[in-house]
Protein backbone atom coordinates (compact mmCIF):
# COMPACT_ATOMS: atom_id res chain seq x y z
CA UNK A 1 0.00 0.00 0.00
CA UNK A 2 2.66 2.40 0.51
CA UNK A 3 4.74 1.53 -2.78
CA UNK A 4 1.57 2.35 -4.41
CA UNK A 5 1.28 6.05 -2.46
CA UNK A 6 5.11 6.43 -3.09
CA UNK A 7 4.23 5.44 -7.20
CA UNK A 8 1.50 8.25 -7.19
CA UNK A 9 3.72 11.01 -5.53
CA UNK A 10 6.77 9.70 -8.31
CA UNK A 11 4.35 10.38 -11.10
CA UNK A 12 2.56 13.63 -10.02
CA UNK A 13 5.60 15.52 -8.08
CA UNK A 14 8.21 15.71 -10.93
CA UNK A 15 4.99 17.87 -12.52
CA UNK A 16 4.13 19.95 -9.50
CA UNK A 17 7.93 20.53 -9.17
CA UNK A 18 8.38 21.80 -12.74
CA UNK A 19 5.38 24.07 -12.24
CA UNK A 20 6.62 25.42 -8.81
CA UNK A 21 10.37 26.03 -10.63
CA UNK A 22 8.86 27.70 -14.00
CA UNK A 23 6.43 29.82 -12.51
CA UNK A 24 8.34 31.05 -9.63
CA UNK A 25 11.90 31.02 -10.06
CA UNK A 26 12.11 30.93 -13.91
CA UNK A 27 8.97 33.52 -14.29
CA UNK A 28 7.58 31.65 -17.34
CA UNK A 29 4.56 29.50 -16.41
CA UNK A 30 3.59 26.48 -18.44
CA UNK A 31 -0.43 26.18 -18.70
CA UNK A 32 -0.40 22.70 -19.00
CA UNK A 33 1.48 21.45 -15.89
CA UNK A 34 -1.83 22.17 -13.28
CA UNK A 35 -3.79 20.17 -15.48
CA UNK A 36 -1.63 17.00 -16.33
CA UNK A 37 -1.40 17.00 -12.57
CA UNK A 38 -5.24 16.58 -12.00
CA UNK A 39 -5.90 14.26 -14.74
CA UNK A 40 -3.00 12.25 -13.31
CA UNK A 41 -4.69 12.63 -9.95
CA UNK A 42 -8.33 11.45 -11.34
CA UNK A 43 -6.84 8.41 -13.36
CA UNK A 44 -5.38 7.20 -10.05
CA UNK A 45 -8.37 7.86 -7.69
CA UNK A 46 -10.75 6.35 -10.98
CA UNK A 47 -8.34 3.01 -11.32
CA UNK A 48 -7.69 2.67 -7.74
CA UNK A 49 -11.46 1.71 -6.89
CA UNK A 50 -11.57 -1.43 -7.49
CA UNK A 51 -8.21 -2.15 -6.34
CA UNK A 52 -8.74 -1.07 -2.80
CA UNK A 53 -11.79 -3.51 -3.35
CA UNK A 54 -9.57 -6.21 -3.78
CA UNK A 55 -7.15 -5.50 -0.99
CA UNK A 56 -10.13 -4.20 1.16
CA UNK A 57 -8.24 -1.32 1.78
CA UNK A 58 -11.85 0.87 1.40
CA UNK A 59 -12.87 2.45 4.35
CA UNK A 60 -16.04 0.96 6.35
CA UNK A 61 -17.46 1.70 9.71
CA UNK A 62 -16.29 -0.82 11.76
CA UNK A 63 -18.48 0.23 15.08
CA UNK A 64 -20.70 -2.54 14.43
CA UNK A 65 -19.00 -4.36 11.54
CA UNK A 66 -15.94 -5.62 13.60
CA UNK A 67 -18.08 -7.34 16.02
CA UNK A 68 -19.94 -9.88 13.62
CA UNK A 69 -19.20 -13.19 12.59
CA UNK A 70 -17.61 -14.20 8.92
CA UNK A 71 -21.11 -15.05 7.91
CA UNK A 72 -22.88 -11.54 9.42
CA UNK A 73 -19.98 -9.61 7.88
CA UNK A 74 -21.23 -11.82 4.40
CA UNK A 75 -24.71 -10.70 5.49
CA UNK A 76 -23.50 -6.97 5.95
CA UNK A 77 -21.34 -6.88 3.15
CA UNK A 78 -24.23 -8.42 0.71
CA UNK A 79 -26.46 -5.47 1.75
CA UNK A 80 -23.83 -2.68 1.22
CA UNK A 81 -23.48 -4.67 -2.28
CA UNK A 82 -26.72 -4.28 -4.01
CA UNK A 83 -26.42 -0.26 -3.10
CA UNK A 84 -23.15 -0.35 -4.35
CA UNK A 85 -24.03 -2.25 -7.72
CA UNK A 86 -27.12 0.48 -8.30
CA UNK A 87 -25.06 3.33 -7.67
CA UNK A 88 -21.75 2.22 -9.74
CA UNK A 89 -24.59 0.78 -12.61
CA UNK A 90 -25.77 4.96 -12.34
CA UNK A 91 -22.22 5.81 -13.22
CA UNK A 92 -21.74 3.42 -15.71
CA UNK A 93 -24.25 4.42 -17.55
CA UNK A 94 -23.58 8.27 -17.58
CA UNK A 95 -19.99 8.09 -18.71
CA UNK A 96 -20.74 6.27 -21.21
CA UNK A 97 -23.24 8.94 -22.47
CA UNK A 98 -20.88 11.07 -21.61
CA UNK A 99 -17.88 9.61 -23.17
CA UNK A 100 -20.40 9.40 -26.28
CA UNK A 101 -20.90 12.80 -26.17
CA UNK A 102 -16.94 13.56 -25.74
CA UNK A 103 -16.18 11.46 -28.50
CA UNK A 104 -18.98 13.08 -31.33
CA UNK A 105 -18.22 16.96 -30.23
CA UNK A 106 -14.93 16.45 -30.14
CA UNK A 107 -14.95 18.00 -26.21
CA UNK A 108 -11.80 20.36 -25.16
CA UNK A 109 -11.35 22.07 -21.50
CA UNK A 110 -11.80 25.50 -21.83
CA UNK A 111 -8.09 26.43 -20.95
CA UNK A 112 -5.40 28.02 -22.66
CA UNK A 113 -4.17 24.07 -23.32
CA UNK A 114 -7.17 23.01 -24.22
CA UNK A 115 -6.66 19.33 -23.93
CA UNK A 116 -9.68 16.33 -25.40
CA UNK A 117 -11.44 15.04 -22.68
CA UNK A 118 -12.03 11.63 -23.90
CA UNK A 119 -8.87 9.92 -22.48
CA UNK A 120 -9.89 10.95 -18.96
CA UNK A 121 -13.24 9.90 -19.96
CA UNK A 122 -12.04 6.79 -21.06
CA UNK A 123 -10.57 6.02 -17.74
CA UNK A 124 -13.22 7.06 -16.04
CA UNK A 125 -15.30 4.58 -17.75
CA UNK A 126 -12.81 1.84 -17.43
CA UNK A 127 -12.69 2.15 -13.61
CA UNK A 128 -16.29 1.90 -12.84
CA UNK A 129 -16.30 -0.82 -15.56
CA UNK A 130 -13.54 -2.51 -12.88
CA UNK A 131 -14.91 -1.36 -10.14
CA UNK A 132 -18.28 -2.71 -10.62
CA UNK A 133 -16.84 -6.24 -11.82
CA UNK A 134 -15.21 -6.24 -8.53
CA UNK A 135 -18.65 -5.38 -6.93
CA UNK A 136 -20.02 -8.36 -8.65
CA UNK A 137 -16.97 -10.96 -7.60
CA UNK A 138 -17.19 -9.57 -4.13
CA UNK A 139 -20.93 -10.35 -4.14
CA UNK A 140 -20.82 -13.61 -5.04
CA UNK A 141 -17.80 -14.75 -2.92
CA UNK A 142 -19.87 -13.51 0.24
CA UNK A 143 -22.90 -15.30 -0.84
CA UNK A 144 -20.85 -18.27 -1.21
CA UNK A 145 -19.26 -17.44 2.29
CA UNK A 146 -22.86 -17.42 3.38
CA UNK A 147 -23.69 -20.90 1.86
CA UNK A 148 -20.10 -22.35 2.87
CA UNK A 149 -19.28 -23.14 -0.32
CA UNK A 150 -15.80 -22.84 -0.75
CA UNK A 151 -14.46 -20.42 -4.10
């Protein structure tokens, strides 16, 4: 978990570095640094859903989950699940309108850089897409925790 904080900071620093040195010291800011940054930022926090599913590295409260059993944990974690399903279903379907949309305007930020939005769309697709897979294999392995059948 912390090689993968330490990977983040190695790929967004070097950029809020070179904005921090051309801007202040050099006098010559680059527009395009800020942004890279936060699309950098949003494809880890997008992609990294479903893998702090898979570690269970998500945050939960444990004030009542921590004192169940395997099985009412199962129980708790199957009700969480169908929420969890509906909502990321919700967001599936609007980026994908949305990513539609991106794709037949031909979307740019508003910025002096003016990048296309569809790769950051794209992700953003992609990790609900994973993140709701995960959703599903987490669903059935507690059902199957719930029926002792071992996966």
């Amino acid at each position: 978990m912390l090689s993968t904080r330490i990977q983040t900071l190695t790929a967004v620093l070097p950029l809020l570095i070179l904005s921090f040195i051309t801007r202040n010291i050099i006098n010559y800011p680059l527009m395009w640094i800020i942004e890279m940054a936060q699309f950098t930022l949003t494809a880890y926090y997008l992609l990294g859903g479903g893998y702090s599913m898979i570690t269970d590295d998500h945050v939960r409260m444990d004030l009542f989950y921590g004192k169940l059993s395997t099985k009412g944990k199962a129980k708790m974690d199957i009700f969480t699940s169908i929420f969890l399903i509906f909502f990321l279903a919700i967001l599936l379907y609007g980026s994908i309108s949305s990513l539609q949309y991106t794709l037949e305007y031909k979307q740019k930020l508003f910025t002096a850089w003016a990048p296309y939005v569809w790769p950051i769309k794209s992700l953003m697709l992609l990790g609900i897409l994973l993140m709701l897979l995960q959703a599903f294999s987490m669903l059935i392995k507690d059902i199957a925790k719930i029926k002792n059948i071992k996966i």
